[in-house]
Protein backbone atom coordinates (compact mmCIF):
# COMPACT_ATOMS: atom_id res chain seq x y z
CA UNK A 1 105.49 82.08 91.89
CA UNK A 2 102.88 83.95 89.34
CA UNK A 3 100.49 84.35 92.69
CA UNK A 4 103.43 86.24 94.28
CA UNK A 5 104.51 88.32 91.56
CA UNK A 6 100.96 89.48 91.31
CA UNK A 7 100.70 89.77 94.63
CA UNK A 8 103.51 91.85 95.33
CA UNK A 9 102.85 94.00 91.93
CA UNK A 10 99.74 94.70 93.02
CA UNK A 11 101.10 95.78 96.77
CA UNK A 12 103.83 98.24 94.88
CA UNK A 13 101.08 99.32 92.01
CA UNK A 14 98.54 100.60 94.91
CA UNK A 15 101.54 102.45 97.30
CA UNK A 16 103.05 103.85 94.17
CA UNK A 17 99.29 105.55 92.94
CA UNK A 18 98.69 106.80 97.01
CA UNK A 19 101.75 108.58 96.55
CA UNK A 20 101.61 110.17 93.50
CA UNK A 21 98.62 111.24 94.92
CA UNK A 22 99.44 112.49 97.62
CA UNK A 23 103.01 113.54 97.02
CA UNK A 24 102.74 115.26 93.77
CA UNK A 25 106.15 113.69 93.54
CA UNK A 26 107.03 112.87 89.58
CA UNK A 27 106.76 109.30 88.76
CA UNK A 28 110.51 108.89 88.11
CA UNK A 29 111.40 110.05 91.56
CA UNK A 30 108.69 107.61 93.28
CA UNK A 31 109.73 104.60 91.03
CA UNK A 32 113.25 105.25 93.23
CA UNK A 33 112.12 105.82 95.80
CA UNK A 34 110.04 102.32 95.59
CA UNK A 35 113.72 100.83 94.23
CA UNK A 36 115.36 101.80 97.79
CA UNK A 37 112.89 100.27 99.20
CA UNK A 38 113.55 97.27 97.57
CA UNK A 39 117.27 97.31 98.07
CA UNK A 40 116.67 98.21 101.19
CA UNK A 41 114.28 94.74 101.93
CA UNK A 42 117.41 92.69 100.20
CA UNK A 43 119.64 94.20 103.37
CA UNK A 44 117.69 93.39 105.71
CA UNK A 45 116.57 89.81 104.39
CA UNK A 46 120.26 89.07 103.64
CA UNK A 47 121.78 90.39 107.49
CA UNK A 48 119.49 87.99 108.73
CA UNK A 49 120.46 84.92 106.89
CA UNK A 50 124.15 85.94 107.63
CA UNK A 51 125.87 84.22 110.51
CA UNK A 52 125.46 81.62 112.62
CA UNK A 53 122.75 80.13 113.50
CA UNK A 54 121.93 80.09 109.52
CA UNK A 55 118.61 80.16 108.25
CA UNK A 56 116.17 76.78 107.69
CA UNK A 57 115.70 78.16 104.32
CA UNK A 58 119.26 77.30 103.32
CA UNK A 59 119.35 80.73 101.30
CA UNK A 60 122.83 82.64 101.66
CA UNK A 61 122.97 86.13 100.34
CA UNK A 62 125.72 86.80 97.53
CA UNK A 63 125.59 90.36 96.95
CA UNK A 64 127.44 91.04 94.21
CA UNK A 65 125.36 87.96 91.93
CA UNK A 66 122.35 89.22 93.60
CA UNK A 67 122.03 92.90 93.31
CA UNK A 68 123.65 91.81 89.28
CA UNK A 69 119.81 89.77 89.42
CA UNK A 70 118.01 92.67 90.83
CA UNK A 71 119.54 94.67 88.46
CA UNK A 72 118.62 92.70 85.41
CA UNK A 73 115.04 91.78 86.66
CA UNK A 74 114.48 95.58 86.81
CA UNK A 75 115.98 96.04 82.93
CA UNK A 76 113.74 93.18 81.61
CA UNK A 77 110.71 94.48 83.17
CA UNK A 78 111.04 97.96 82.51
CA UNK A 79 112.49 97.57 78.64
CA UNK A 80 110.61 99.20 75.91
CA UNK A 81 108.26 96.18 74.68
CA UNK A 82 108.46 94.16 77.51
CA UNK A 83 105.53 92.50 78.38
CA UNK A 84 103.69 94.05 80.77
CA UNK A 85 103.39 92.46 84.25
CA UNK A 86 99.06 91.36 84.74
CA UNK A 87 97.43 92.53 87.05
């Protein structure tokens, strides 16, 4: 699971600097930007494990315990004295 998070920090890290470069966008309005993104990724994963045939995976979306997950992964992390992700 580390592997991944790095992985995918990375993969966010390196959009979010091309951006800002190229953009001249603030930070604040990328960093939502990248957060629709996100929620937008959780719709799209979650449509397709609704209905029938369900996935192999066994996953089944719960939206409002899931987005209340989301939500809380994205306080922790971005908290004043969190530890920052490596990487």
């Amino acid at each position: 699971m580390e592997a991944a998070r790095t992985d995918i920090r990375q993969a966010v890290l390196t959009a979010f600097c091309a951006a800002l470069h190229d953009t001249r966008l603030p930070p604040i309005a990328l960093i939502a930007l990248a957060a629709q993104a996100v929620g937008s990724i959780y719709r799209e994963v979650a449509d397709a494990h609704c209905g029938d045939p369900s996935c192999p995976c066994g996953w089944r979306p719960r939206f409002t315990s899931d987005l209340e997950a989301l939500q809380a992964a994205l306080a922790l992390s971005a908290a004043p004295g969190s530890q920052p992700a490596p990487g």
